[in-house]
PDB file of N, CA and C in Angstrom:
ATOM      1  N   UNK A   1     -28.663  -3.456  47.908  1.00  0.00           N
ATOM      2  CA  UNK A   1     -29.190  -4.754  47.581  1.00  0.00           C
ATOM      3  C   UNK A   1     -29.057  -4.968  46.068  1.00  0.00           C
ATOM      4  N   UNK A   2     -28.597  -6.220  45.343  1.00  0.00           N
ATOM      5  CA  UNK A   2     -28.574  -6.189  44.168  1.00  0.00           C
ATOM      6  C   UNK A   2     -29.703  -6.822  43.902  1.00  0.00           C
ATOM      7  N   UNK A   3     -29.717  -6.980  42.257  1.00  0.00           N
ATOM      8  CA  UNK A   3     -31.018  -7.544  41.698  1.00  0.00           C
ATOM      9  C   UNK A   3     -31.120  -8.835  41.915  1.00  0.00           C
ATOM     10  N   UNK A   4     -32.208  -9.714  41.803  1.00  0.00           N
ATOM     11  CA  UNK A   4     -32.510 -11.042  41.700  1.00  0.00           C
ATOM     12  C   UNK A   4     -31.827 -11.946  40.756  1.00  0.00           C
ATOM     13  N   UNK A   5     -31.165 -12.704  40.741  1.00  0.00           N
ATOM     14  CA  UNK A   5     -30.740 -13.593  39.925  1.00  0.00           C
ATOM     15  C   UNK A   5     -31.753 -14.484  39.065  1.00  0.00           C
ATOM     16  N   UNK A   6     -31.898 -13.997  38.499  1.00  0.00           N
ATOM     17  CA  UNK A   6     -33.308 -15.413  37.313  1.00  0.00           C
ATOM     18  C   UNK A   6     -32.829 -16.641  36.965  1.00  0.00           C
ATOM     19  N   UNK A   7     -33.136 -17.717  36.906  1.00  0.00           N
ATOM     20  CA  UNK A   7     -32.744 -18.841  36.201  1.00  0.00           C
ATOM     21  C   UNK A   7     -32.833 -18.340  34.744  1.00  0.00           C
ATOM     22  N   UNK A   8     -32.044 -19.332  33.892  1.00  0.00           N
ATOM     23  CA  UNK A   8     -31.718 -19.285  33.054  1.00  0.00           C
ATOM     24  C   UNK A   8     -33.212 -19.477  32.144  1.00  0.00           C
ATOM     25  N   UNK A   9     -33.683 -20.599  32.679  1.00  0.00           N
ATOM     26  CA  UNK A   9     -35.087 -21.314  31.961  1.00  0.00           C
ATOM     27  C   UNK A   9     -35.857 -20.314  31.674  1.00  0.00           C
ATOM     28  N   UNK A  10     -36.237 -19.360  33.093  1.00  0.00           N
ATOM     29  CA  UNK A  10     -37.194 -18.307  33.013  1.00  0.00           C
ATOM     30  C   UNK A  10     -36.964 -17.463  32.069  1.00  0.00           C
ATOM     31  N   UNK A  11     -35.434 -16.937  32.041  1.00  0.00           N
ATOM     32  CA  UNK A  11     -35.216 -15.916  31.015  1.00  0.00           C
ATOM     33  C   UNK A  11     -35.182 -16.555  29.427  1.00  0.00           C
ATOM     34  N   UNK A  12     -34.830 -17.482  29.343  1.00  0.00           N
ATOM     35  CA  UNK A  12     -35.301 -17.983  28.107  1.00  0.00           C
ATOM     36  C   UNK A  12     -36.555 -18.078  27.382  1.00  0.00           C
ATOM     37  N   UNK A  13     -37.416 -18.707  28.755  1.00  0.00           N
ATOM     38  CA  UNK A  13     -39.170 -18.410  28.424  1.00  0.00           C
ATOM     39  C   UNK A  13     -39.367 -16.647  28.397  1.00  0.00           C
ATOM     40  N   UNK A  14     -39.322 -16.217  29.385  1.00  0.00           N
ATOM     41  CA  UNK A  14     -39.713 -15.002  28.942  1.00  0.00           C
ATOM     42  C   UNK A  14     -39.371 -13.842  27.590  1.00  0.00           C
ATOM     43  N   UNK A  15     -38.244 -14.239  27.149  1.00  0.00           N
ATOM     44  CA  UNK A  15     -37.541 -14.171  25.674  1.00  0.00           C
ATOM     45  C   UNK A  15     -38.331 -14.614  24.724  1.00  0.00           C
ATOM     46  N   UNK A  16     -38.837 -15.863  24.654  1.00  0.00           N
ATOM     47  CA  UNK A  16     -40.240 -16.597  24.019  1.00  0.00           C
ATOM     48  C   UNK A  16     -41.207 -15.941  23.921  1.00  0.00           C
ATOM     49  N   UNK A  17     -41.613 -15.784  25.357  1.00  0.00           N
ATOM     50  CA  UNK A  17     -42.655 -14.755  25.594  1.00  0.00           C
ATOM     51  C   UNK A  17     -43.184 -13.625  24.815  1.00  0.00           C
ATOM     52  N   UNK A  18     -42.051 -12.932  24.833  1.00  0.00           N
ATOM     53  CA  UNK A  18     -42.324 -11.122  24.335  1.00  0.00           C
ATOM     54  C   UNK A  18     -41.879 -11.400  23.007  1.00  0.00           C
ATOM     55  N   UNK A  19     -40.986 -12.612  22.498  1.00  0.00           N
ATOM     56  CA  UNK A  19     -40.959 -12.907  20.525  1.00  0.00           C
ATOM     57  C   UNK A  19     -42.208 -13.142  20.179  1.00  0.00           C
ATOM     58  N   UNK A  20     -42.985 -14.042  20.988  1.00  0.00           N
ATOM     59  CA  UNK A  20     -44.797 -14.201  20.871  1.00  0.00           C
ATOM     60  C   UNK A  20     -45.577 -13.463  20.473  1.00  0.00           C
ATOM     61  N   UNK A  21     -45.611 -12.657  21.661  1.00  0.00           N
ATOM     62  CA  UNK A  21     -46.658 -11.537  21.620  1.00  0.00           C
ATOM     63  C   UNK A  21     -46.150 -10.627  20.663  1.00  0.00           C
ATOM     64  N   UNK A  22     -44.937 -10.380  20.367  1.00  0.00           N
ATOM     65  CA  UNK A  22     -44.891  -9.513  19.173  1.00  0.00           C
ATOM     66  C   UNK A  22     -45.308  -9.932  17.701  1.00  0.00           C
ATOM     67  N   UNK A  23     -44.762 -11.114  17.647  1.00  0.00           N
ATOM     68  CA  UNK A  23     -45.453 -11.846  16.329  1.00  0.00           C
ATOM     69  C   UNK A  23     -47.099 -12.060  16.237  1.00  0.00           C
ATOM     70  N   UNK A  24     -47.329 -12.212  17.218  1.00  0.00           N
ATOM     71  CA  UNK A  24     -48.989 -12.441  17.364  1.00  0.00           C
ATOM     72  C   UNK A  24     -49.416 -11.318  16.534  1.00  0.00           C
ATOM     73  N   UNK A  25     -49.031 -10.035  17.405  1.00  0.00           N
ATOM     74  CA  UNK A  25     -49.354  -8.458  17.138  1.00  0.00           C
ATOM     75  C   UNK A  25     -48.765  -8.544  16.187  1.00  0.00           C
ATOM     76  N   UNK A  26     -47.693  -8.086  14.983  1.00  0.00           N
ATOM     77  CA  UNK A  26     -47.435  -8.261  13.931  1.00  0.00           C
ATOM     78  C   UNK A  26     -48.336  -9.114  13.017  1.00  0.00           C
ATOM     79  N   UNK A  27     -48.737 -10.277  13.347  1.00  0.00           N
ATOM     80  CA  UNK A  27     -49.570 -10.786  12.290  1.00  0.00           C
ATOM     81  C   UNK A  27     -51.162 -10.488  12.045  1.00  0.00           C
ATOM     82  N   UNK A  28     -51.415  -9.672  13.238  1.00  0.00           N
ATOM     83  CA  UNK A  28     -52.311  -9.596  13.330  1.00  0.00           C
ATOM     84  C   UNK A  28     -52.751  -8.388  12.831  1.00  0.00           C
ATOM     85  N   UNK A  29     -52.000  -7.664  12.542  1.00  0.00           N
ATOM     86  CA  UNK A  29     -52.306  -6.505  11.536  1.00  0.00           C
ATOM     87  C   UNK A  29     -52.146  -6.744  10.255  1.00  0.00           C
ATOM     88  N   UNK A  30     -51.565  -7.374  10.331  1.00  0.00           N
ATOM     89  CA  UNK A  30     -51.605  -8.193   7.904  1.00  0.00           C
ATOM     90  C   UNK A  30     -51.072  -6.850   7.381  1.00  0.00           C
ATOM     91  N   UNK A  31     -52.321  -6.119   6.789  1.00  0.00           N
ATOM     92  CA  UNK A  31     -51.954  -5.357   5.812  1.00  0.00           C
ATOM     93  C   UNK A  31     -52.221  -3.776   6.428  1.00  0.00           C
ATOM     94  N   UNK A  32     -53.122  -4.195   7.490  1.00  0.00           N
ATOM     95  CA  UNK A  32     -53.670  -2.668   8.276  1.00  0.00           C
ATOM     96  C   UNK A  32     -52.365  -2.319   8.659  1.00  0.00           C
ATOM     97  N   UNK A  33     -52.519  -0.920   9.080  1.00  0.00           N
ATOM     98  CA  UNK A  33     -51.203  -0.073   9.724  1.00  0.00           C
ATOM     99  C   UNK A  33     -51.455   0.046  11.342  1.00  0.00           C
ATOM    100  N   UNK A  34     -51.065   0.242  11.932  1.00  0.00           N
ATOM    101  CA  UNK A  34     -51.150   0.179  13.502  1.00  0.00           C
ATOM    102  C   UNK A  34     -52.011   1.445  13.624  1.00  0.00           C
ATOM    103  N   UNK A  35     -52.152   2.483  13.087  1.00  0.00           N
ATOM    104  CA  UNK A  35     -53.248   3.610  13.443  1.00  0.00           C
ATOM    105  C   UNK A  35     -52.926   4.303  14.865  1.00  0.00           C
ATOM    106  N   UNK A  36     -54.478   3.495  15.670  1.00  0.00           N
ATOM    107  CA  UNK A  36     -54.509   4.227  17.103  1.00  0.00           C
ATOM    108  C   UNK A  36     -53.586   4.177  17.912  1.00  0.00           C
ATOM    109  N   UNK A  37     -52.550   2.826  17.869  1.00  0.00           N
ATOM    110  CA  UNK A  37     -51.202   3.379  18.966  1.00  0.00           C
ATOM    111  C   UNK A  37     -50.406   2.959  18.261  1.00  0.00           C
ATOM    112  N   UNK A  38     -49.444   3.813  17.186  1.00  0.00           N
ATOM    113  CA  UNK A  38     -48.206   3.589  16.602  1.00  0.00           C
ATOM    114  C   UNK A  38     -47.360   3.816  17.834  1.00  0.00           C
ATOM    115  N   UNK A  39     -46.850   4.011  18.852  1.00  0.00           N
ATOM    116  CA  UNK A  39     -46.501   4.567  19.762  1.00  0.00           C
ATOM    117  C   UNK A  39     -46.082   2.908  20.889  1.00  0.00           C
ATOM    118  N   UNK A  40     -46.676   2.534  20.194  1.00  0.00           N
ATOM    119  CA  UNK A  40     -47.327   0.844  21.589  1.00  0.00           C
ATOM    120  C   UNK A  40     -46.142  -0.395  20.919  1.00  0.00           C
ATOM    121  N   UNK A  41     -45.122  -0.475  21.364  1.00  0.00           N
ATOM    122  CA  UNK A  41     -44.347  -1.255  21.225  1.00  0.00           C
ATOM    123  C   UNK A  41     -45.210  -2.626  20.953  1.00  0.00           C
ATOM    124  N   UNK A  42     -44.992  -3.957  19.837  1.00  0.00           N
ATOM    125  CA  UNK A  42     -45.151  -4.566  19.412  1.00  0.00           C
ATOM    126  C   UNK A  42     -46.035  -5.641  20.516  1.00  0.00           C
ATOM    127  N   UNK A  43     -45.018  -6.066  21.364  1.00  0.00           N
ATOM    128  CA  UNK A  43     -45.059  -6.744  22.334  1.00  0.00           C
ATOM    129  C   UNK A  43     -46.398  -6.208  23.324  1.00  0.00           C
ATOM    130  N   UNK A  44     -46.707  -5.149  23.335  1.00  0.00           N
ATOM    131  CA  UNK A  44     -47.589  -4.948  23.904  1.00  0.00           C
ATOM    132  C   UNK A  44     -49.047  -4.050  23.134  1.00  0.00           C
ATOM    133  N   UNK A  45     -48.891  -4.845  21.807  1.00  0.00           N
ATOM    134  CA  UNK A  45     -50.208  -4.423  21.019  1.00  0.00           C
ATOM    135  C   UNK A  45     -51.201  -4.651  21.368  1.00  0.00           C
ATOM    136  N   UNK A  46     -51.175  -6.243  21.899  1.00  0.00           N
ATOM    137  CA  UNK A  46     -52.817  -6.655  22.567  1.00  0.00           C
ATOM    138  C   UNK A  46     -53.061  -6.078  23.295  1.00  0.00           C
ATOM    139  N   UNK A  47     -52.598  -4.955  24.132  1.00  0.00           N
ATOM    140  CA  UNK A  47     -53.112  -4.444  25.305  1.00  0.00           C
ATOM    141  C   UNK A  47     -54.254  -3.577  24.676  1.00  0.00           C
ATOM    142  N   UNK A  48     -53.963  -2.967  23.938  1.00  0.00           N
ATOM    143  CA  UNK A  48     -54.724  -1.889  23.126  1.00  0.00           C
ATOM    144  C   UNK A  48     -55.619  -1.992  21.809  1.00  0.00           C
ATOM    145  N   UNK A  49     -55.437  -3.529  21.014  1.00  0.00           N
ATOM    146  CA  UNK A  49     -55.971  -3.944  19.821  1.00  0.00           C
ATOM    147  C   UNK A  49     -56.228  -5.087  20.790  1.00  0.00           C
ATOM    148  N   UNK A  50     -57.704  -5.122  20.013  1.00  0.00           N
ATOM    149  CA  UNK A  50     -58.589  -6.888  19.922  1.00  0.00           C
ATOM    150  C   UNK A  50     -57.720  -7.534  18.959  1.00  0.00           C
ATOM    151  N   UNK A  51     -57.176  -8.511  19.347  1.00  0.00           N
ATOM    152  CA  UNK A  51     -56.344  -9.169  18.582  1.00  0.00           C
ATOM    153  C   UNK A  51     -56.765 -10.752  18.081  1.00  0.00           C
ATOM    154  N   UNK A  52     -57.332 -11.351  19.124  1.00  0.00           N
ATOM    155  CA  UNK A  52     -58.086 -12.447  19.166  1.00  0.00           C
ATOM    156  C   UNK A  52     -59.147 -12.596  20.258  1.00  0.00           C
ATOM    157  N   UNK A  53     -59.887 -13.403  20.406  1.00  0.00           N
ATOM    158  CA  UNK A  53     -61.455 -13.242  21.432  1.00  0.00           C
ATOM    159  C   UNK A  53     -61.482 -14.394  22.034  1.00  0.00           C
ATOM    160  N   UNK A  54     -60.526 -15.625  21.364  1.00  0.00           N
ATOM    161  CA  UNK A  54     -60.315 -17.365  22.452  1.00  0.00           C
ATOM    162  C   UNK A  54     -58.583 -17.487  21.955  1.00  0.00           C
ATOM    163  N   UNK A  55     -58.453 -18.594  22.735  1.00  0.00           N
ATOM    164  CA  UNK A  55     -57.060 -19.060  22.420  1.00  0.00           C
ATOM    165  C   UNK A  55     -57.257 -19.754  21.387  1.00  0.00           C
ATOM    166  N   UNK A  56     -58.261 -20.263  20.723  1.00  0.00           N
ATOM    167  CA  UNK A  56     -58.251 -21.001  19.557  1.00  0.00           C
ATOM    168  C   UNK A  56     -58.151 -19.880  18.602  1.00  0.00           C
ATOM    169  N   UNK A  57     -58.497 -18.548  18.687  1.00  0.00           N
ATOM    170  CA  UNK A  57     -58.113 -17.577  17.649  1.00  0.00           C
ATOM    171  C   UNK A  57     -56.900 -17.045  17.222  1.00  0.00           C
ATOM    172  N   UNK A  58     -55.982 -17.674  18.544  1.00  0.00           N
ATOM    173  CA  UNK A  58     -54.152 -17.550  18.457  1.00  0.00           C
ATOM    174  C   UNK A  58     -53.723 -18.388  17.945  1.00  0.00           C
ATOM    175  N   UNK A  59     -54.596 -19.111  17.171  1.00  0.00           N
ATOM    176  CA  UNK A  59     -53.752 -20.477  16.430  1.00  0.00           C
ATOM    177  C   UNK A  59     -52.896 -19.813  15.326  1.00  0.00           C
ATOM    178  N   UNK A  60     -53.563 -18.959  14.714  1.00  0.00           N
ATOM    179  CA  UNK A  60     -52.723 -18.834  13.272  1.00  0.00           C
ATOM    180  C   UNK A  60     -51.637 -17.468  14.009  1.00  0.00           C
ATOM    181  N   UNK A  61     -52.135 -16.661  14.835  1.00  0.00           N
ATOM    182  CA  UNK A  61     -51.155 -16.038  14.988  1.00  0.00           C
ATOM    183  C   UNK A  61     -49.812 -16.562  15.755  1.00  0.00           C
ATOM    184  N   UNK A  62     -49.675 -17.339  16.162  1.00  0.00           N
ATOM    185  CA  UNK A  62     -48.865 -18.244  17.300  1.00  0.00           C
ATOM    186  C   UNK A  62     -47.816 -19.471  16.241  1.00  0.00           C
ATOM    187  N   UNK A  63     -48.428 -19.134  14.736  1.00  0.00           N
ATOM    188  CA  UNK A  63     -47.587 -20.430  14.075  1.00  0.00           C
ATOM    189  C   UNK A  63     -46.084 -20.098  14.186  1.00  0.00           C
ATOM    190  N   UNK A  64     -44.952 -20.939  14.519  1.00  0.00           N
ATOM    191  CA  UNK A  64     -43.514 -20.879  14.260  1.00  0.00           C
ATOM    192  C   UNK A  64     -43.812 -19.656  15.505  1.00  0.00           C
ATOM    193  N   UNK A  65     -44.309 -19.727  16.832  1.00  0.00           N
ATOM    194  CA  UNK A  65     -43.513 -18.451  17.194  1.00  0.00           C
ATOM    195  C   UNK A  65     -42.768 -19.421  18.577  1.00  0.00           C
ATOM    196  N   UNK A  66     -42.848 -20.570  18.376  1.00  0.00           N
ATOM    197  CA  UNK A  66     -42.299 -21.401  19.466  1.00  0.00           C
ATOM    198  C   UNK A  66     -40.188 -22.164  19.273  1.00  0.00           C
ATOM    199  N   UNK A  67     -40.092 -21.825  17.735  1.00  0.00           N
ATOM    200  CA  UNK A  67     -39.716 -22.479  17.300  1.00  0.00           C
ATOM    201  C   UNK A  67     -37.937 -22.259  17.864  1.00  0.00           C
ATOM    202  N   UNK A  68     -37.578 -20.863  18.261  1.00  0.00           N
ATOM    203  CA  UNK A  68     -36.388 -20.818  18.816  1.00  0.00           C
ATOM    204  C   UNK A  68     -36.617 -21.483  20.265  1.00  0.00           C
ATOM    205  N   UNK A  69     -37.395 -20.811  20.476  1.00  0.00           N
ATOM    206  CA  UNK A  69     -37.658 -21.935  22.345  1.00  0.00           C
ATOM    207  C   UNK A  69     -37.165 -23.322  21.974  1.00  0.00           C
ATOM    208  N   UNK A  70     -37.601 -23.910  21.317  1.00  0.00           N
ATOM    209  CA  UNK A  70     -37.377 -25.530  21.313  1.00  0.00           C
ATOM    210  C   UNK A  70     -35.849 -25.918  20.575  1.00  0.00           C
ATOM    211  N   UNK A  71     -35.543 -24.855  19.954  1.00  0.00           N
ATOM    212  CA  UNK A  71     -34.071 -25.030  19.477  1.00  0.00           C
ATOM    213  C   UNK A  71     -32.854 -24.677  21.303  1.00  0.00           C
ATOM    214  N   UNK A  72     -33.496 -23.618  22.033  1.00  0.00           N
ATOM    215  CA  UNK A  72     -32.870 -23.240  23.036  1.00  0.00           C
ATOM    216  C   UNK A  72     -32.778 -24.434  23.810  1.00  0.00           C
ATOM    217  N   UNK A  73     -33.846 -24.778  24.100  1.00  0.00           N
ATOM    218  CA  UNK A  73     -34.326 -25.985  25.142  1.00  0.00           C
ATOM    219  C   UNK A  73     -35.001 -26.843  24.859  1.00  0.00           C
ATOM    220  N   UNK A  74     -34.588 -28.139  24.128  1.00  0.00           N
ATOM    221  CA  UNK A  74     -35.765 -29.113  23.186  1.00  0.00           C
ATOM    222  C   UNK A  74     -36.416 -29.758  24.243  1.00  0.00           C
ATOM    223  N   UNK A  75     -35.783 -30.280  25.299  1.00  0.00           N
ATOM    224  CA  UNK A  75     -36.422 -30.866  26.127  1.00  0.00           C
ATOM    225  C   UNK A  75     -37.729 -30.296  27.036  1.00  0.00           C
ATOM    226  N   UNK A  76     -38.121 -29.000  26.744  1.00  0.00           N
ATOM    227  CA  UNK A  76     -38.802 -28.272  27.554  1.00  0.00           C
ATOM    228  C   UNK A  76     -40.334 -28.265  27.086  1.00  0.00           C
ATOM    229  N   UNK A  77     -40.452 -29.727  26.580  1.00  0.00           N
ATOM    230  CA  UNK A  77     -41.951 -29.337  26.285  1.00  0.00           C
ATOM    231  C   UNK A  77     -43.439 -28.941  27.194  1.00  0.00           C
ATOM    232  N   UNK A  78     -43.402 -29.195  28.052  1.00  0.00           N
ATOM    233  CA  UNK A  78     -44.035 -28.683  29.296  1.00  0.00           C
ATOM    234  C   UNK A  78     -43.808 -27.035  29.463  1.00  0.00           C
ATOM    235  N   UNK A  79     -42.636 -26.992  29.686  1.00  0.00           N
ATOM    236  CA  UNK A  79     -42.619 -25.354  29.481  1.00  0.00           C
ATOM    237  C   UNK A  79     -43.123 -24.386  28.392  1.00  0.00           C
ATOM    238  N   UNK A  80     -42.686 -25.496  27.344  1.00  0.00           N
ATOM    239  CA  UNK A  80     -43.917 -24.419  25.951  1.00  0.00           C
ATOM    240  C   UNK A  80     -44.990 -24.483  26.405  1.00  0.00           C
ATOM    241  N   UNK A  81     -45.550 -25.652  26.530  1.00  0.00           N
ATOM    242  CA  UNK A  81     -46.793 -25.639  26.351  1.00  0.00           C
ATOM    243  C   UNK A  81     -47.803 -24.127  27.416  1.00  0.00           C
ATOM    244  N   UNK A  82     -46.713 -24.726  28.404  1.00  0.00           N
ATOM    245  CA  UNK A  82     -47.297 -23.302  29.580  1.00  0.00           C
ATOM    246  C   UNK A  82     -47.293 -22.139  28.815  1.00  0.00           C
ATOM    247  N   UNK A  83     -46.303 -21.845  28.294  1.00  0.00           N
ATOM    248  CA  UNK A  83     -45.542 -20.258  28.007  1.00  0.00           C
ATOM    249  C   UNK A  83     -47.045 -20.283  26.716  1.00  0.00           C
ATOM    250  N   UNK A  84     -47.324 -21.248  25.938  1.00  0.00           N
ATOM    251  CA  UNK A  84     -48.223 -21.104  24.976  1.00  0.00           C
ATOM    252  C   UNK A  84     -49.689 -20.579  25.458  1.00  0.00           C
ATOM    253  N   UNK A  85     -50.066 -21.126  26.425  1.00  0.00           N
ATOM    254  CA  UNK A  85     -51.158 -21.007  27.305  1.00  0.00           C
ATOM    255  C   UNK A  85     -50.758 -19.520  27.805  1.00  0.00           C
ATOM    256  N   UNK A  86     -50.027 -19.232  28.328  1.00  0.00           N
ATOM    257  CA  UNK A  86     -49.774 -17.922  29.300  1.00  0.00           C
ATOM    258  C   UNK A  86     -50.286 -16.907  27.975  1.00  0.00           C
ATOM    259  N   UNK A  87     -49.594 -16.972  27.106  1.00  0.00           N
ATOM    260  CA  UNK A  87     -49.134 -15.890  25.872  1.00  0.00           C
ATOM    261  C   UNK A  87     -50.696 -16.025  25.093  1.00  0.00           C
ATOM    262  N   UNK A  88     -51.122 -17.049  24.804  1.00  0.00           N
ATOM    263  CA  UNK A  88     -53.194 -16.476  24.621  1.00  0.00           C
ATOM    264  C   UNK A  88     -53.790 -16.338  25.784  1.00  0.00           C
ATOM    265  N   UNK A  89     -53.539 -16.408  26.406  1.00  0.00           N
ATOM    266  CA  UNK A  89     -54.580 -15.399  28.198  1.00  0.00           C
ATOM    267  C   UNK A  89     -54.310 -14.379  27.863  1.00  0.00           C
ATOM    268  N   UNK A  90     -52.855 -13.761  27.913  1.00  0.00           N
ATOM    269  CA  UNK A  90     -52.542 -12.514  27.676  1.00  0.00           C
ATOM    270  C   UNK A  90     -53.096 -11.622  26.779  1.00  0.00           C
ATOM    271  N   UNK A  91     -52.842 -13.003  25.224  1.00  0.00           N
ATOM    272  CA  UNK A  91     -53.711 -11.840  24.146  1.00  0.00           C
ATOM    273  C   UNK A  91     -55.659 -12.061  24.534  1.00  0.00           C
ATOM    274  N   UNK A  92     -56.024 -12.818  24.766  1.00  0.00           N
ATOM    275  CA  UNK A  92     -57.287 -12.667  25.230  1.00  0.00           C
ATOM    276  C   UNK A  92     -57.866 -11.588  26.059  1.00  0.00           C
ATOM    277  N   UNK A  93     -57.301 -11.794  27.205  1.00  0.00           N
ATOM    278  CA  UNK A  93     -57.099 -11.095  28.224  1.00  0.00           C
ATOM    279  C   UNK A  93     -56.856  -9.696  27.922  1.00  0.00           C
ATOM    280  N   UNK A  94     -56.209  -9.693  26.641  1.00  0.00           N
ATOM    281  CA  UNK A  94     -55.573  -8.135  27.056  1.00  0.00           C
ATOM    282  C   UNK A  94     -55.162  -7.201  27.931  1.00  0.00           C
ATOM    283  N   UNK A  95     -54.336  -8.325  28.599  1.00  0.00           N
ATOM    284  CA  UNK A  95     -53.348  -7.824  30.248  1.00  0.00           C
ATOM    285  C   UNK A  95     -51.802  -8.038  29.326  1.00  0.00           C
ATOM    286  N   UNK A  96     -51.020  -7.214  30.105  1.00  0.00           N
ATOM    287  CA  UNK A  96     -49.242  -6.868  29.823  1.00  0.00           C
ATOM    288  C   UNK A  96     -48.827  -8.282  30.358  1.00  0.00           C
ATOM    289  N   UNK A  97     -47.640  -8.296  29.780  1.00  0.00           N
ATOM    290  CA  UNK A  97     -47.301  -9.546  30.479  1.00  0.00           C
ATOM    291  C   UNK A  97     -45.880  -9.033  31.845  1.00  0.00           C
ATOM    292  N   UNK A  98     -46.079  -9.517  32.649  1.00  0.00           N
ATOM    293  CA  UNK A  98     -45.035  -9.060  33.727  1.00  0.00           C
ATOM    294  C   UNK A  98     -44.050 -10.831  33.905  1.00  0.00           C
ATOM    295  N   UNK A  99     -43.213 -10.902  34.335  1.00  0.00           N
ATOM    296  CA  UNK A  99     -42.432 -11.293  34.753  1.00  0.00           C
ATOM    297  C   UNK A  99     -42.978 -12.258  36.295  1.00  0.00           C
ATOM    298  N   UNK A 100     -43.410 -11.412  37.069  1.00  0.00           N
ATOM    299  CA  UNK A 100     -44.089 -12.404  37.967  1.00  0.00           C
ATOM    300  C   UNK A 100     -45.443 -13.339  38.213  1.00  0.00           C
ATOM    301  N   UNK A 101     -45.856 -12.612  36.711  1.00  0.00           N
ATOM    302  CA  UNK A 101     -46.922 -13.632  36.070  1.00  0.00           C
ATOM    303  C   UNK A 101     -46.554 -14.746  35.510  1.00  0.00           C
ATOM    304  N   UNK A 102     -45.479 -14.645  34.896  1.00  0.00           N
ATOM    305  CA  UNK A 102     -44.899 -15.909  33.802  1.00  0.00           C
ATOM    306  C   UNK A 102     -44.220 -16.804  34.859  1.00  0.00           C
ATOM    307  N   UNK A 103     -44.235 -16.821  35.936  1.00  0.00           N
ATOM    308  CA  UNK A 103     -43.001 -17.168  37.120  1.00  0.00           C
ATOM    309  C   UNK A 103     -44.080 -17.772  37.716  1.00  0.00           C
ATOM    310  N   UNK A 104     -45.070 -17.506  38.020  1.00  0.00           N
ATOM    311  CA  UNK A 104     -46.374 -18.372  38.549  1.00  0.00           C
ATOM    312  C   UNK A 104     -46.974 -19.361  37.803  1.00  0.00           C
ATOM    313  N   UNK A 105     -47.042 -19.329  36.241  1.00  0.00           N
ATOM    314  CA  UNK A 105     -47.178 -19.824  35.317  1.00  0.00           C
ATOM    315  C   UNK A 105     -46.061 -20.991  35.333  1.00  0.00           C
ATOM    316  N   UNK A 106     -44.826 -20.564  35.225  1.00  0.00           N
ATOM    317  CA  UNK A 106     -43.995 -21.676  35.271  1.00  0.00           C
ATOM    318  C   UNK A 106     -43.730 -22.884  36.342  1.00  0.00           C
ATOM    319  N   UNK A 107     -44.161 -21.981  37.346  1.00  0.00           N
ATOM    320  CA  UNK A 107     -43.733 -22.902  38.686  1.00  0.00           C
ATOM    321  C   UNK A 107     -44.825 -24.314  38.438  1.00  0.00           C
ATOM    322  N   UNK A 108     -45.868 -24.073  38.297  1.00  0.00           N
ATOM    323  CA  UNK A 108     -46.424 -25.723  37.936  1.00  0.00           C
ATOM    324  C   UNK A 108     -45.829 -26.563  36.765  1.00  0.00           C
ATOM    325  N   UNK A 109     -44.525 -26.067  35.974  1.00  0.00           N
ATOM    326  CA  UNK A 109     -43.547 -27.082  35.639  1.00  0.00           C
ATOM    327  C   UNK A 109     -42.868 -28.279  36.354  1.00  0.00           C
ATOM    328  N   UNK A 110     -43.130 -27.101  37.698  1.00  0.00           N
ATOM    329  CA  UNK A 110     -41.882 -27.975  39.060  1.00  0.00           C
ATOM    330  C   UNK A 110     -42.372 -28.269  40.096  1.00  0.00           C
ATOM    331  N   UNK A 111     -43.860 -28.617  39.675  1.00  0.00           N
ATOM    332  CA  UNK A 111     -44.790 -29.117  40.649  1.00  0.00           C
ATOM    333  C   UNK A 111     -44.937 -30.444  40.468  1.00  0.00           C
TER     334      UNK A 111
END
């Protein structure tokens, strides 16, 4: 059996996605050093660091992290906005982000 074919859209958002959460996590250490998990790939810092406590606390970490998305796909503003929403649950949340999460997330684009 081969693999699933993705739309293009999805893989673009999810590309968004994990540039997000890494910048989030990157900014969110400023000047501190990563310490307890140098080990924890970028993208998945929030799992392990309090990074923010609301989505209004992802404001400053979230600035310009939309900005290739909308060069990829300008017309996709609905889809940011989701992928924006998905990507502070996540850091709130401090859940990984999977692929069939962001795919549930998206589908009320095409609702």
């Amino acid at each position: 059996m081969t693999a699933p074919l993705y739309r293009a859209e999805t893989l673009a958002c999810e590309i968004a996605v994990l540039r997000a959460l890494e910048l989030a996590a990157k900014r969110s250490l400023g000047r501190r050093t990563r310490g307890t998990a140098p080990e924890v790939p970028a993208h998945l810092l929030h799992t392990h660091l309090r990074i923010a406590g609301t989505h209004e606390d992802c404001d400053k970490l979230l600035v310009g992290a939309w900005e290739h998305m909308t060069i990829v796909i300008p017309e996709a503003t609905k889809l940011r906005e989701l992928c924006d929403w998905y990507v502070r649950e996540l850091i709130v949340t401090r859940r990984p982000h999977t692929r069939a999460d962001l795919e549930r997330v998206l589908a009320v684009a095409h609702e």
